[in-house]
ModelCIF file with pLDDT and N, C-alpha, C, O atoms, coordinates in Angstrom:
data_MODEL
#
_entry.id   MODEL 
#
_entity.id                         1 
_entity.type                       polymer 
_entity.pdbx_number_of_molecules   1 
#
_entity_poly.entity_id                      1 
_entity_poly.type                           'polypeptide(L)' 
_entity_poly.nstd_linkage                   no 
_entity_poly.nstd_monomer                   no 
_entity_poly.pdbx_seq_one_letter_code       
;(UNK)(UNK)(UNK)(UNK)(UNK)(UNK)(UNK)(UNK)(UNK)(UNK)(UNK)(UNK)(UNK)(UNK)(UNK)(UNK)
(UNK)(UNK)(UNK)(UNK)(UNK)(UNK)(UNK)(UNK)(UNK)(UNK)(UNK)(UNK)(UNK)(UNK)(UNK)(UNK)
(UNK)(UNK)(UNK)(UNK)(UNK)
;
_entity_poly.pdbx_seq_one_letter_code_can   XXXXXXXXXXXXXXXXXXXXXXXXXXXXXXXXXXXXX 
_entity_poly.pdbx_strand_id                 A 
#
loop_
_entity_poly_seq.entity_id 
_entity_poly_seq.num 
_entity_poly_seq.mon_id 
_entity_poly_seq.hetero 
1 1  UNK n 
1 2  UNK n 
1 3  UNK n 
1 4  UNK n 
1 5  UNK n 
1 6  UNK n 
1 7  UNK n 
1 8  UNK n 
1 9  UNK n 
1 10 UNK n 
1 11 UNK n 
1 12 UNK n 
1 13 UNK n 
1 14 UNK n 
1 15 UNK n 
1 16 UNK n 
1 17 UNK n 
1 18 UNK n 
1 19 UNK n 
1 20 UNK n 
1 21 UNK n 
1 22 UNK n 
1 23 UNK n 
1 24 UNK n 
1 25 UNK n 
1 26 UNK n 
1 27 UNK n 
1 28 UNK n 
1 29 UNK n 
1 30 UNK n 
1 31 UNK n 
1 32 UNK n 
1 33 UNK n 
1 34 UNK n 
1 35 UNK n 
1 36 UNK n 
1 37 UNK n 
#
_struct_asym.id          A 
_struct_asym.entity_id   1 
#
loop_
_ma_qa_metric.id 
_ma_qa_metric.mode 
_ma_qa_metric.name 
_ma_qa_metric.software_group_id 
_ma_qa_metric.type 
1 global pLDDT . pLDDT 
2 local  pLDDT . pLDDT 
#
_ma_qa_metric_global.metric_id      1 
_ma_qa_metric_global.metric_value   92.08 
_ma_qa_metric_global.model_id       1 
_ma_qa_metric_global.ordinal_id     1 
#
loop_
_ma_qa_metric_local.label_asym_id 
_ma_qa_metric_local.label_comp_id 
_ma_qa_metric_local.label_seq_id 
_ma_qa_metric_local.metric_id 
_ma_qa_metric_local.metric_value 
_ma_qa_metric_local.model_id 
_ma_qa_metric_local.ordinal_id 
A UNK 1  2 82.00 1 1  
A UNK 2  2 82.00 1 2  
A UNK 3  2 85.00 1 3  
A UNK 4  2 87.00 1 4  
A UNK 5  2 89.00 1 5  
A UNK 6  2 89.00 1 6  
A UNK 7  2 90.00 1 7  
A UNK 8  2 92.00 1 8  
A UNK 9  2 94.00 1 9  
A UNK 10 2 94.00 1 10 
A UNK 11 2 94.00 1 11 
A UNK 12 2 95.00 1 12 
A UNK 13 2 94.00 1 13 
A UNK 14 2 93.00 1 14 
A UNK 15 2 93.00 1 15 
A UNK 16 2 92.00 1 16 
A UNK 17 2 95.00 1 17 
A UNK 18 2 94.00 1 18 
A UNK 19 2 95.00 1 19 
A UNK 20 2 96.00 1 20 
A UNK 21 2 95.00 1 21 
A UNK 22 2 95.00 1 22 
A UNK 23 2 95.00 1 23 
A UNK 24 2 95.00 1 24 
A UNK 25 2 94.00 1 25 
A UNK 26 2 94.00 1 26 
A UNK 27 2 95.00 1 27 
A UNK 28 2 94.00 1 28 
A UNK 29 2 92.00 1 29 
A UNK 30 2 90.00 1 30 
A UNK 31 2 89.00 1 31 
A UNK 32 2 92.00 1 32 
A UNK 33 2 92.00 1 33 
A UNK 34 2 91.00 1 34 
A UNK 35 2 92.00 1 35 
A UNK 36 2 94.00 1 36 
A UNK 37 2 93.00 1 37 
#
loop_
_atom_site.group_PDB 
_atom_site.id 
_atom_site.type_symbol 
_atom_site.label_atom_id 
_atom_site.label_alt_id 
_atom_site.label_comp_id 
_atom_site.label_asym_id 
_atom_site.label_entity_id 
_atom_site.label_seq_id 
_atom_site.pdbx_PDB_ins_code 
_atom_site.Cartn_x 
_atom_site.Cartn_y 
_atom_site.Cartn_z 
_atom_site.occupancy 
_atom_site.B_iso_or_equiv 
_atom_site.pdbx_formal_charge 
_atom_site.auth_seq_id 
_atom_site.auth_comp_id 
_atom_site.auth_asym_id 
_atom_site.auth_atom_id 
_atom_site.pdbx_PDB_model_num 
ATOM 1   N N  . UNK A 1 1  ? -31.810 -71.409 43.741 1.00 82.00 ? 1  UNK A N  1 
ATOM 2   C CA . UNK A 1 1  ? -32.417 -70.714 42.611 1.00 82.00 ? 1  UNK A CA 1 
ATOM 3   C C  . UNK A 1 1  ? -33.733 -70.050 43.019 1.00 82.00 ? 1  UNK A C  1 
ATOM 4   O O  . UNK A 1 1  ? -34.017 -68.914 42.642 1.00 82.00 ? 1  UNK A O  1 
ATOM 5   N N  . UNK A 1 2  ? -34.543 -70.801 43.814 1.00 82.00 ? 2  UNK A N  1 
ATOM 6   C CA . UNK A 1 2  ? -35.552 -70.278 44.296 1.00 82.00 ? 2  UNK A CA 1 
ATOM 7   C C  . UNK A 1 2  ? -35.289 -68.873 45.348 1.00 82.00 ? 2  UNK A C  1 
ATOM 8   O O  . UNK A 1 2  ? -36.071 -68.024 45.777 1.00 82.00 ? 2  UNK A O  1 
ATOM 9   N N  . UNK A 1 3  ? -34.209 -69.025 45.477 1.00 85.00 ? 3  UNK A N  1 
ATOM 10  C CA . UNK A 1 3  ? -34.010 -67.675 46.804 1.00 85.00 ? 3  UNK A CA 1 
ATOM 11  C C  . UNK A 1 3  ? -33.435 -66.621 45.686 1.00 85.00 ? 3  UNK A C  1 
ATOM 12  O O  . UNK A 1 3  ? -33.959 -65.514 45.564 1.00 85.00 ? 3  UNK A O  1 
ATOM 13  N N  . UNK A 1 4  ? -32.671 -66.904 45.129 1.00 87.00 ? 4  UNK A N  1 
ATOM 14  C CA . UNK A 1 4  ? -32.433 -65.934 43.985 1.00 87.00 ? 4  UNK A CA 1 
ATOM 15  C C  . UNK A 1 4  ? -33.644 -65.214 43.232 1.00 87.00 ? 4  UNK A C  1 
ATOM 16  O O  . UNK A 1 4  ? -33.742 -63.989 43.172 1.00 87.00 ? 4  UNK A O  1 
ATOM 17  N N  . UNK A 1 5  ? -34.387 -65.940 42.769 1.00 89.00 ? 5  UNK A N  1 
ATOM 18  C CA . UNK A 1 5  ? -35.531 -65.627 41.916 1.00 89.00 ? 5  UNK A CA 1 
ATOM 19  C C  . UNK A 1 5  ? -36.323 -64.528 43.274 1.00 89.00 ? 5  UNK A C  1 
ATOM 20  O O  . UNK A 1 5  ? -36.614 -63.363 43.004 1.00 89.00 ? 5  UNK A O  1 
ATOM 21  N N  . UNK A 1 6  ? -36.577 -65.111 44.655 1.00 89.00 ? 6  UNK A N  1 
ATOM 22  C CA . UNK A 1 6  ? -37.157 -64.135 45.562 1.00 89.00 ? 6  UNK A CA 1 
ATOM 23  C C  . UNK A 1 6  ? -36.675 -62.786 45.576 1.00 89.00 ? 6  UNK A C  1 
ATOM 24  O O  . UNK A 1 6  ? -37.397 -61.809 45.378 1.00 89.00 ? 6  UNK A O  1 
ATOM 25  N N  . UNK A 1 7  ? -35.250 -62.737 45.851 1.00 90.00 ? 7  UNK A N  1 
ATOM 26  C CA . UNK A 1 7  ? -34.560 -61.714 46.006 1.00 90.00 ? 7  UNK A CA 1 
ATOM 27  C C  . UNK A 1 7  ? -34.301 -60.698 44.651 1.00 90.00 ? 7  UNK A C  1 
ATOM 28  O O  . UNK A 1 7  ? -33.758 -59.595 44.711 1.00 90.00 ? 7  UNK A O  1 
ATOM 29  N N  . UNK A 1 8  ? -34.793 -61.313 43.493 1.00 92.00 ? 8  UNK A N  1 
ATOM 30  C CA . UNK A 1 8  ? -34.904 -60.812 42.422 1.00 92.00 ? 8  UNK A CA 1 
ATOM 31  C C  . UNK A 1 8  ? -36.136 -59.827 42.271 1.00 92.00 ? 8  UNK A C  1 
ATOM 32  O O  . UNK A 1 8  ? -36.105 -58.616 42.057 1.00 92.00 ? 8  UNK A O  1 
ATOM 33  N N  . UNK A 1 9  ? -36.986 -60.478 42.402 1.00 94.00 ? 9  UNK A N  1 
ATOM 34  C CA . UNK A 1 9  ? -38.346 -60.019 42.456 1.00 94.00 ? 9  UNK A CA 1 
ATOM 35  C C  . UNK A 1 9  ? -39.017 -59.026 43.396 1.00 94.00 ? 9  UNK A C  1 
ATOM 36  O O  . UNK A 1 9  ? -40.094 -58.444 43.265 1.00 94.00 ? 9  UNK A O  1 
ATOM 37  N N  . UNK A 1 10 ? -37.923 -58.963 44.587 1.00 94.00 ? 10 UNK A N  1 
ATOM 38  C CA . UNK A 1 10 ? -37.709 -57.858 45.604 1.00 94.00 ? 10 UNK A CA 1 
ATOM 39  C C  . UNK A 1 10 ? -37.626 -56.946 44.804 1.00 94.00 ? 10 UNK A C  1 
ATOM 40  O O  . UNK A 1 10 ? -38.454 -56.150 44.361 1.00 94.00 ? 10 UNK A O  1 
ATOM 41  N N  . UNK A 1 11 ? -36.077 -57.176 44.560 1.00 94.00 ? 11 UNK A N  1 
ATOM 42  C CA . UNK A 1 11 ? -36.009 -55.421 44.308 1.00 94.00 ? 11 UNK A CA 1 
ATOM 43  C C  . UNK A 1 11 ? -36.685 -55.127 43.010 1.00 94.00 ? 11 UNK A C  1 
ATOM 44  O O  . UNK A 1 11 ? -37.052 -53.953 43.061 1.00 94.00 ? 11 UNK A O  1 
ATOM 45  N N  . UNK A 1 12 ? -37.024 -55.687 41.834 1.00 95.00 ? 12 UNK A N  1 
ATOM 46  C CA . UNK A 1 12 ? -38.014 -55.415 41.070 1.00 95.00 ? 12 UNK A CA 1 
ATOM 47  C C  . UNK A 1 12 ? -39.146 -54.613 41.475 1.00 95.00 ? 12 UNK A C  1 
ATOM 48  O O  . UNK A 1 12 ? -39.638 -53.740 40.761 1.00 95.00 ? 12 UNK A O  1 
ATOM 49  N N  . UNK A 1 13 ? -39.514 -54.894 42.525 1.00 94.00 ? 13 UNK A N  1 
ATOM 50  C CA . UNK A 1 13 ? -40.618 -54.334 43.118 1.00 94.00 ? 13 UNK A CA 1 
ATOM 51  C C  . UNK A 1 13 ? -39.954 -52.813 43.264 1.00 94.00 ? 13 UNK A C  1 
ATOM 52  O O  . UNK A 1 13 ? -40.325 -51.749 42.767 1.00 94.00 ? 13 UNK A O  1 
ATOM 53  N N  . UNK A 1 14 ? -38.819 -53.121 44.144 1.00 93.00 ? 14 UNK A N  1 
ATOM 54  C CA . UNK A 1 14 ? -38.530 -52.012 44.817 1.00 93.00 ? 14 UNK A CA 1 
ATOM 55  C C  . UNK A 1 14 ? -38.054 -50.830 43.987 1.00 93.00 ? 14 UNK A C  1 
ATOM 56  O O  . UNK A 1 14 ? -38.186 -49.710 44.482 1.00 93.00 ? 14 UNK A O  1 
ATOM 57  N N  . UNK A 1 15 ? -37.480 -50.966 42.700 1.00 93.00 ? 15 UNK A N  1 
ATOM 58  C CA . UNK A 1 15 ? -37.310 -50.180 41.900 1.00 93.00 ? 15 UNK A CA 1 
ATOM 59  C C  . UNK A 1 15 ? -38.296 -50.060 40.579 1.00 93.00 ? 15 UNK A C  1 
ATOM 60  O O  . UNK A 1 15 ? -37.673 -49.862 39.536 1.00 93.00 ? 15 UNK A O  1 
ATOM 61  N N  . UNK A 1 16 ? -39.394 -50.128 40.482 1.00 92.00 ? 16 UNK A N  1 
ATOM 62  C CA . UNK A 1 16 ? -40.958 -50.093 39.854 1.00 92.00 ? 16 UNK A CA 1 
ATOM 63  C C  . UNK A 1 16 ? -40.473 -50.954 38.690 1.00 92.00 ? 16 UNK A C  1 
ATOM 64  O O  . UNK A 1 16 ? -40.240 -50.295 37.677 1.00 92.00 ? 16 UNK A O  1 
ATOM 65  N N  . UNK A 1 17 ? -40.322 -51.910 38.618 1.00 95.00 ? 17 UNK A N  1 
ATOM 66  C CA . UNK A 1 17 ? -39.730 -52.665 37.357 1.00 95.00 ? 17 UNK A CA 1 
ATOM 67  C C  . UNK A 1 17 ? -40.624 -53.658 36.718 1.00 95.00 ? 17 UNK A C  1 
ATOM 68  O O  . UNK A 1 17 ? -40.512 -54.235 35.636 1.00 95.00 ? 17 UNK A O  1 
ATOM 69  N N  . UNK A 1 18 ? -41.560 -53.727 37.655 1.00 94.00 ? 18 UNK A N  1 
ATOM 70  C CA . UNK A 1 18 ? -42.509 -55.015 38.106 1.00 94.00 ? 18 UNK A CA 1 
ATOM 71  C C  . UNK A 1 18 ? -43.093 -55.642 36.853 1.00 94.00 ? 18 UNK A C  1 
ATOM 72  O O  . UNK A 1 18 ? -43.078 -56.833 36.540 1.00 94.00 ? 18 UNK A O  1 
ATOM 73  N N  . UNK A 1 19 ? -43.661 -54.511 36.132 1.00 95.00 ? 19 UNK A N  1 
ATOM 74  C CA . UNK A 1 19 ? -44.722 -54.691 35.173 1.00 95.00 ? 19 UNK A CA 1 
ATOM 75  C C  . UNK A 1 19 ? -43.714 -54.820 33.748 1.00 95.00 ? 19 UNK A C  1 
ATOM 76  O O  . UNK A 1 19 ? -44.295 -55.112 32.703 1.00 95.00 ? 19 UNK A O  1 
ATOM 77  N N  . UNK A 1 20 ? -42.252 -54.607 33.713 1.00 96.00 ? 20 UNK A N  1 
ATOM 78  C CA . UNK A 1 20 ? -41.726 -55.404 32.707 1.00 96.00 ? 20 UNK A CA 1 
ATOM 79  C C  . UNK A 1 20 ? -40.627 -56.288 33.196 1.00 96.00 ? 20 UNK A C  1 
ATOM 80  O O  . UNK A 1 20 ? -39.481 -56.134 32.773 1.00 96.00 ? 20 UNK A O  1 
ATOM 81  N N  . UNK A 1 21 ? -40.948 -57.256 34.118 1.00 95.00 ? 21 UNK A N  1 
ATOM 82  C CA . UNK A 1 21 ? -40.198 -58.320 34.444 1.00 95.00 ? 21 UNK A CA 1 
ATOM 83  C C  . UNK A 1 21 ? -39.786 -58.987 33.940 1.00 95.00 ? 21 UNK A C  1 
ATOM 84  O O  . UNK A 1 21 ? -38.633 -59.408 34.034 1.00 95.00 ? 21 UNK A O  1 
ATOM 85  N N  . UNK A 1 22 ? -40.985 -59.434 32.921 1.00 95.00 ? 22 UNK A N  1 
ATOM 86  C CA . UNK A 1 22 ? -40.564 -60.559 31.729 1.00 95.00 ? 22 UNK A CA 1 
ATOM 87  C C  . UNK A 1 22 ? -40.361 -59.901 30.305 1.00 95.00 ? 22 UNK A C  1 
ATOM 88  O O  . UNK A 1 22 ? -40.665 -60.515 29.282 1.00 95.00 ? 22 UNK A O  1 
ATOM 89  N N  . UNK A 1 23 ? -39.836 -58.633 30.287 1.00 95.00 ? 23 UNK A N  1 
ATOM 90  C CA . UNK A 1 23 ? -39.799 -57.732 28.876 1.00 95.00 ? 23 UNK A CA 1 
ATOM 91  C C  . UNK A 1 23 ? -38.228 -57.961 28.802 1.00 95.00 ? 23 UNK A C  1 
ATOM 92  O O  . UNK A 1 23 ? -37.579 -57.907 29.846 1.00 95.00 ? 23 UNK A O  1 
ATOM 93  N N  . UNK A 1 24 ? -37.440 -58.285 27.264 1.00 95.00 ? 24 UNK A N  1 
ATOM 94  C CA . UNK A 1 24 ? -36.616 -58.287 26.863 1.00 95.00 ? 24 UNK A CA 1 
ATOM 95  C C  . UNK A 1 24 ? -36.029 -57.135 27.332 1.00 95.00 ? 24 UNK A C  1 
ATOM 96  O O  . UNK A 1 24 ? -36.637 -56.073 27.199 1.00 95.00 ? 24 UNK A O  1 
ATOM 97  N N  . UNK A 1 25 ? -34.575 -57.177 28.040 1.00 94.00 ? 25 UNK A N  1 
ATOM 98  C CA . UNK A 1 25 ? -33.960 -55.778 28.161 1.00 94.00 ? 25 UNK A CA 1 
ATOM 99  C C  . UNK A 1 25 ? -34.198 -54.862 27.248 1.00 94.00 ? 25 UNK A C  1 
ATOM 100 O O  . UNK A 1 25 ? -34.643 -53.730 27.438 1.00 94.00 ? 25 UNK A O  1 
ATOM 101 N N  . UNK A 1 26 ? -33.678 -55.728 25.524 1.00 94.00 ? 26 UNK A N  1 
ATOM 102 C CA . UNK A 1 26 ? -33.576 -54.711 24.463 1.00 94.00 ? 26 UNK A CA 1 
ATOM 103 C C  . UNK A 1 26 ? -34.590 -53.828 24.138 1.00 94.00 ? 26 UNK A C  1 
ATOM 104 O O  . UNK A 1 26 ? -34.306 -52.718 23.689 1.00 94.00 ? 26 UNK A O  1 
ATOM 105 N N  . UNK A 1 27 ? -36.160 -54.304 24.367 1.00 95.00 ? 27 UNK A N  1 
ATOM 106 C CA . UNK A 1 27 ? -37.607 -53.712 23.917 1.00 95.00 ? 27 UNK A CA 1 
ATOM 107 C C  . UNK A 1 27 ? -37.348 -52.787 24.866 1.00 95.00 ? 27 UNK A C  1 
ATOM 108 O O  . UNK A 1 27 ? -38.334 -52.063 24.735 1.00 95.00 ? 27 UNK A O  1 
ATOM 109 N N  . UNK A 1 28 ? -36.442 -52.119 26.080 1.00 94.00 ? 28 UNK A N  1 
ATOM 110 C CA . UNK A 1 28 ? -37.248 -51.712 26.836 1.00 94.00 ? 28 UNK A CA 1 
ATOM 111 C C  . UNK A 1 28 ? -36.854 -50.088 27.120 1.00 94.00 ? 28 UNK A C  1 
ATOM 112 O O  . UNK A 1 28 ? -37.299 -50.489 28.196 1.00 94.00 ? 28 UNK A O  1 
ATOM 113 N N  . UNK A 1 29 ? -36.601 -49.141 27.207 1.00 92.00 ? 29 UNK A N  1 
ATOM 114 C CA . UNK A 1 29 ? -36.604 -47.714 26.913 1.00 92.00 ? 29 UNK A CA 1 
ATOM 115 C C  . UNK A 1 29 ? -34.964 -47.300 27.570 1.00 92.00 ? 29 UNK A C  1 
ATOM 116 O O  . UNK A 1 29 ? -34.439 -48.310 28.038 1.00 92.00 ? 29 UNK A O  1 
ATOM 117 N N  . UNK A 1 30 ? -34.397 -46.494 27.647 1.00 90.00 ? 30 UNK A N  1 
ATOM 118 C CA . UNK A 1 30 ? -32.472 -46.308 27.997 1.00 90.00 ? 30 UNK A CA 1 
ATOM 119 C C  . UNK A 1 30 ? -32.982 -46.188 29.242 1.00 90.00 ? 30 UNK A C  1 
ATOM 120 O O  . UNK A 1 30 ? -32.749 -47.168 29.949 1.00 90.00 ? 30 UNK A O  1 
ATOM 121 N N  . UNK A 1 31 ? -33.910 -44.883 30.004 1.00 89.00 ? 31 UNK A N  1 
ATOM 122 C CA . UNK A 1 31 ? -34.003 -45.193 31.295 1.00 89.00 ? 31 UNK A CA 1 
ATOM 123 C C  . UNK A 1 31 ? -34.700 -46.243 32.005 1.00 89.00 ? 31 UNK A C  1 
ATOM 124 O O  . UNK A 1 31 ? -34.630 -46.301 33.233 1.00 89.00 ? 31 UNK A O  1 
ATOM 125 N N  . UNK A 1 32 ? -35.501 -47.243 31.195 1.00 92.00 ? 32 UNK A N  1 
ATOM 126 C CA . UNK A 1 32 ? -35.454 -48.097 32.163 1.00 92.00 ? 32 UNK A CA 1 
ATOM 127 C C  . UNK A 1 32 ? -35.024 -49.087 32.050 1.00 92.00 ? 32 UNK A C  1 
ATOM 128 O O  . UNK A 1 32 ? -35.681 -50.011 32.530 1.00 92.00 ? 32 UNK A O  1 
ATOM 129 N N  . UNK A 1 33 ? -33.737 -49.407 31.378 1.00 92.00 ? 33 UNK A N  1 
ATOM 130 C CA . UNK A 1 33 ? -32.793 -50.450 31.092 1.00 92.00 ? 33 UNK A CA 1 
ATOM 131 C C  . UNK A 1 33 ? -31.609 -49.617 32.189 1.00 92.00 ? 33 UNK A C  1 
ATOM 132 O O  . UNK A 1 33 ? -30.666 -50.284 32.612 1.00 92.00 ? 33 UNK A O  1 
ATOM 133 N N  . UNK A 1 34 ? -31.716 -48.474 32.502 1.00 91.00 ? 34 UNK A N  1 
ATOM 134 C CA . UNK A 1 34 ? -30.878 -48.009 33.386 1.00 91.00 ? 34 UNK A CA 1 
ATOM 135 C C  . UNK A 1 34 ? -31.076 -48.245 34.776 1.00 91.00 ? 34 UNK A C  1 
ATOM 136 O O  . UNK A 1 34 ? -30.007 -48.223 35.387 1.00 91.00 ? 34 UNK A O  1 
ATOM 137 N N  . UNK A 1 35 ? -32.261 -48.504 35.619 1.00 92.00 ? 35 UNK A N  1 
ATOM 138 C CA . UNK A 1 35 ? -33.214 -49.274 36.177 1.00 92.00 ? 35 UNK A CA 1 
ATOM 139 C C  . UNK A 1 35 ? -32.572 -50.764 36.669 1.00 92.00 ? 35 UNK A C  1 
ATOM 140 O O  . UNK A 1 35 ? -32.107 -51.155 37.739 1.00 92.00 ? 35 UNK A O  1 
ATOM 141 N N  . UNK A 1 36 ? -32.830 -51.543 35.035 1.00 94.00 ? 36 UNK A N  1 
ATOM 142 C CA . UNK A 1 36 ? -32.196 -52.526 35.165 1.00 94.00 ? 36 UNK A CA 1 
ATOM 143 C C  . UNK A 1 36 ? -30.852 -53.043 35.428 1.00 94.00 ? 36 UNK A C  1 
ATOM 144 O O  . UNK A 1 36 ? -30.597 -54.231 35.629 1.00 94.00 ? 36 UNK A O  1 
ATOM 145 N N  . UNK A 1 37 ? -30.138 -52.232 35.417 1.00 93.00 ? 37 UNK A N  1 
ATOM 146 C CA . UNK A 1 37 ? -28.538 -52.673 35.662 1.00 93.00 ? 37 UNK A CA 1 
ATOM 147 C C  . UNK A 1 37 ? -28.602 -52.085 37.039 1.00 93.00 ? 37 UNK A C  1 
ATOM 148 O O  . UNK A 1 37 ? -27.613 -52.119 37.772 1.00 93.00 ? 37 UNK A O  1 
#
């Protein structure tokens, strides 16, 4: 779980996601729920 959560947080980074990591998918705008998938 811990390597998951790393590798999570990678690409978060890597695709500018960073600053809503912990934001409900639903709150969060079509392109950057598009982002997210």
């Amino acid at each position: 779980e811990s390597l998951t959560e790393q590798k999570a947080r990678e690409l978060i980074g890597l695709l500018e996601l960073g600053p809503v990591a912990s934001a409900r998918v639903a709150d969060l705008p079509f392109g950057t729920q598009k982002r997210v998938e």
